[in-house]
Protein backbone atom coordinates (compact mmCIF):
# COMPACT_ATOMS: atom_id res chain seq x y z
CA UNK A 1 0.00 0.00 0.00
CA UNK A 2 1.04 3.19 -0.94
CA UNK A 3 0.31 6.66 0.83
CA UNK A 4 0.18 9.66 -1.40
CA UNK A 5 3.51 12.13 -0.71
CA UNK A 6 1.02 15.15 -1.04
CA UNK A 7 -2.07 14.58 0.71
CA UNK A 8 -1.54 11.46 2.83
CA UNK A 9 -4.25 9.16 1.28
CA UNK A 10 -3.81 5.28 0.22
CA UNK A 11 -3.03 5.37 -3.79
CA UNK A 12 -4.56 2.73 -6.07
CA UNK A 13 -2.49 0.76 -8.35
CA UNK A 14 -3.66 1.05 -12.13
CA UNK A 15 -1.64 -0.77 -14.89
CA UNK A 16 -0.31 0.90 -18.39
CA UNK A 17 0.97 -1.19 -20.84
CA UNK A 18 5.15 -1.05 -21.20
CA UNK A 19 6.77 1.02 -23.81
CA UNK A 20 9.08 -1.86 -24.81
CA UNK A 21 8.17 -5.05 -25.18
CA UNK A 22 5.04 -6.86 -23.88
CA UNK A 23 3.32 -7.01 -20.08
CA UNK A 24 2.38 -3.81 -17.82
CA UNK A 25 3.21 -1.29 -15.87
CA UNK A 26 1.88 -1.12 -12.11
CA UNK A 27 1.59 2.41 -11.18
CA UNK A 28 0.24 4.20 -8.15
CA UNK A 29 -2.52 7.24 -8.47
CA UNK A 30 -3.94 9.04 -5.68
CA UNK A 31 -7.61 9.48 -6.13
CA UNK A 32 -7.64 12.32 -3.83
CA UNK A 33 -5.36 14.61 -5.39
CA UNK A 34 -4.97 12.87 -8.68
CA UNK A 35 -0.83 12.24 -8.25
CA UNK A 36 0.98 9.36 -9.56
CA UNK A 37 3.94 7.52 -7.85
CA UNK A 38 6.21 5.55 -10.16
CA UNK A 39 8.49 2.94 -8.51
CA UNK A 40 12.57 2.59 -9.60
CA UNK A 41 11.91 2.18 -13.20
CA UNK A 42 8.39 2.62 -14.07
CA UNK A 43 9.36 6.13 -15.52
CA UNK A 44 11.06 4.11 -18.01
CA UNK A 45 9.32 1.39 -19.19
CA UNK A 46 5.70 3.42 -18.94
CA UNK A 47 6.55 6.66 -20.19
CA UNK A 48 9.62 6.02 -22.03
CA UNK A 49 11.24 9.52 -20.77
CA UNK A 50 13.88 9.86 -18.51
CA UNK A 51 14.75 11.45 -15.48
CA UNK A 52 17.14 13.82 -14.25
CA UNK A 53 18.49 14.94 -10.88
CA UNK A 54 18.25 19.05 -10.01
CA UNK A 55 19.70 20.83 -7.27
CA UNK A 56 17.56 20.96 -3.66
CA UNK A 57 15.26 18.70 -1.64
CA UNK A 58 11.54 19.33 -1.83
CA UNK A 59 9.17 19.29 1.37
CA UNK A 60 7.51 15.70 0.66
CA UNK A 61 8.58 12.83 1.79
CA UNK A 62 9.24 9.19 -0.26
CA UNK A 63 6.51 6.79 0.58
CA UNK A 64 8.33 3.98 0.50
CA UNK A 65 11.86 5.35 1.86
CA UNK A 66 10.51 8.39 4.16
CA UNK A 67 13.13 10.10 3.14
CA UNK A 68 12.49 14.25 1.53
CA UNK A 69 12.18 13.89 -2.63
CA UNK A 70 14.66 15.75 -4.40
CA UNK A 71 13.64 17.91 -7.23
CA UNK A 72 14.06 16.57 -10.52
CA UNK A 73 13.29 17.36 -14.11
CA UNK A 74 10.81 14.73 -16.39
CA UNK A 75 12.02 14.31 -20.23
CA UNK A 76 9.63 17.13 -21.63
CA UNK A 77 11.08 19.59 -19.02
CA UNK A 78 8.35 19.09 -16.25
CA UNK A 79 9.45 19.23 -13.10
CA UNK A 80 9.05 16.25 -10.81
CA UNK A 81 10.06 14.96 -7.20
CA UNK A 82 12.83 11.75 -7.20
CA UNK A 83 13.64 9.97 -3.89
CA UNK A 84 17.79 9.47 -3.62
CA UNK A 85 17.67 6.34 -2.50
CA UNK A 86 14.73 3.84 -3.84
CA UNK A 87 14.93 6.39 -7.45
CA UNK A 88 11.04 6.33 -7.70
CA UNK A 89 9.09 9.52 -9.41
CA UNK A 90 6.37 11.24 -7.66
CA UNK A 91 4.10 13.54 -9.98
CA UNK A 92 2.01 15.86 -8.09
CA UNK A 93 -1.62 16.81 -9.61
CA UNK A 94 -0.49 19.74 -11.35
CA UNK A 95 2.30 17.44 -13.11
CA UNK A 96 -0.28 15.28 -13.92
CA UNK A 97 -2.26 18.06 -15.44
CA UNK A 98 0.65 19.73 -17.25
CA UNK A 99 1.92 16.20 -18.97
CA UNK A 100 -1.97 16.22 -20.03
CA UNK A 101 -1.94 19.11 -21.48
CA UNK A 102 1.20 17.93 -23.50
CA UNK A 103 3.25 20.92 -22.48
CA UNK A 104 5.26 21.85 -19.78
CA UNK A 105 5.09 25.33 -18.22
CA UNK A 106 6.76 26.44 -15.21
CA UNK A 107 4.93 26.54 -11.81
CA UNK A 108 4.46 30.21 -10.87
CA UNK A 109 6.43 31.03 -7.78
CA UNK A 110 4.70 33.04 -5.43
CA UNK A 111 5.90 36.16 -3.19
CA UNK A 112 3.51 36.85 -0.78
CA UNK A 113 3.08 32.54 0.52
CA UNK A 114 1.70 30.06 -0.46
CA UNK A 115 -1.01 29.58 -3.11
CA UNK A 116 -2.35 27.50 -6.43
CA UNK A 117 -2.97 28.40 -10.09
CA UNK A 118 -6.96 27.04 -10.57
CA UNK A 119 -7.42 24.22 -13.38
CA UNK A 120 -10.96 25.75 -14.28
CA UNK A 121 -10.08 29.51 -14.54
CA UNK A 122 -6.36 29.83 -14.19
CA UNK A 123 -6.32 32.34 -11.44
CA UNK A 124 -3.86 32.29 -9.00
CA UNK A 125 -5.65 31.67 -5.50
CA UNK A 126 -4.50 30.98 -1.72
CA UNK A 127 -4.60 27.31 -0.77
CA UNK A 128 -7.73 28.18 1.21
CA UNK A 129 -9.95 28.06 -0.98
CA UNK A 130 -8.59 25.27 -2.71
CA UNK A 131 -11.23 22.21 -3.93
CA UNK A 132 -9.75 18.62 -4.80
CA UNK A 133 -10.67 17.26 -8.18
CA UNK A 134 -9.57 14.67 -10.51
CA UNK A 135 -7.59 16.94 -12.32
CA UNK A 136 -6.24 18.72 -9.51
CA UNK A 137 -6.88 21.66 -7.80
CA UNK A 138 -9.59 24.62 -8.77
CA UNK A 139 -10.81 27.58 -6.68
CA UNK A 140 -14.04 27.45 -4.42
CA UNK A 141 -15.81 29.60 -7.39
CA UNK A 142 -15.38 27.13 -9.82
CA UNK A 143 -16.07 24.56 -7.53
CA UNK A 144 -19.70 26.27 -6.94
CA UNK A 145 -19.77 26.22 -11.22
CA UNK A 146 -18.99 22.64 -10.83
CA UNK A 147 -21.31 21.32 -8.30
CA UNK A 148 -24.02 22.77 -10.53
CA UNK A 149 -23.12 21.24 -13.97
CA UNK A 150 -21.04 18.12 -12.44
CA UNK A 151 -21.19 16.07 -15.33
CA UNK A 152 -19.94 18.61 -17.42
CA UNK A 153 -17.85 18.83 -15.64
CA UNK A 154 -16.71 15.34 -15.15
CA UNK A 155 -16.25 14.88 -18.78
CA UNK A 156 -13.98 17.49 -19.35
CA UNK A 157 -11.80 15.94 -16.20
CA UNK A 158 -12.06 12.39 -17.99
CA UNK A 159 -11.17 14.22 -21.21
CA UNK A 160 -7.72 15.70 -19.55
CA UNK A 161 -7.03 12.31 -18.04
CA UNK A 162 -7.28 10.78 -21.37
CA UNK A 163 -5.01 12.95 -22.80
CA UNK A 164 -2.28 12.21 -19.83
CA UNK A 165 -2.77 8.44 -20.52
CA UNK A 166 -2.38 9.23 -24.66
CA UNK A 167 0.84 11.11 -23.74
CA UNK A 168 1.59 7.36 -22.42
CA UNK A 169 1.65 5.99 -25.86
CA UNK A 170 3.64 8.97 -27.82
CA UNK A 171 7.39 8.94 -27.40
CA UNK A 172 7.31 12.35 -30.44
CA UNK A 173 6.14 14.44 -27.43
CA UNK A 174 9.35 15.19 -25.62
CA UNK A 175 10.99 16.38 -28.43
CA UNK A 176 8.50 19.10 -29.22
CA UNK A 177 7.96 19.90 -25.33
């Protein structure tokens, strides 16, 4: 069982076929948060993209080590948490929604604290008014628009997950990223 760096819930294990050769891919997504935990390897042989060490420690910690992730850098130039030790990949919800989007842009850094760029509107809120979703996270305004045309909404949160998973199956993407 795996327990989600970022919010602390149990991940379920989905499978993705393997870039090379035949079988699957066992990977770990939180349902809460919508992160993804790839063990030594599964980078690899799921994604096909490789992984690269940067400078500095981030403020999770490894699920499987307990040790803090170090920041590293995705094949497409999306930044991504590593743990030293075991070498597995933790993608937080707004990797998740970036690699669906099939382009990476930087996360905004903030001056005045803490806060989160909405998936719905792209404003830049605090964290307190910050609503889980599939997709990530959206403010409490869109998350009234939501509640009120939720399966809409729900389709265009399966629609970005789809496009994550189809980034699965295209190795052309890193090169244009």
């Amino acid at each position: 069982m795996v327990i989600c760096p970022d919010c602390r819930q149990r991940m379920q294990a989905f499978f993705v076929p393997a870039r090379s050769g035949s079988g699957e891919v066992e990977l770990d997504r939180c349902g809460q948060c919508s992160s993804l935990w790839f063990n030594a390897g599964e980078v690899e042989a799921a994604l096909g993209r490789s992984i690269r060490r940067r400078q500095g420690s981030t403020t999770r910690s490894c699920p499987t080590c307990r040790v803090k992730l170090e920041a590293a850098v995705l094949e497409g130039r999306v930044d991504v948490e590593r743990c030293g030790r075991c070498q597995g990949v933790f993608l937080d919800g707004h990797d998740v929604a970036v690699l669906g989007q099939k382009k990476a842009k930087p996360r905004s850094s903030s001056s005045g604290g803490g806060g989160f760029e909405c998936e719905a509107c792209g404003e830049r809120r605090p964290f307190g008014e910050a609503q889980s979703t599939v997709t990530g996270l959206i403010c409490a305004a869109c998350a009234t628009k939501a509640n009120a045309t939720e399966p809409e909404v729900a389709e265009e949160q399966r629609s970005l997950l789809g496009r994550f998973f189809s980034w699965f199956g295209s190795g052309d993407d890193a090169a244009q990223s």
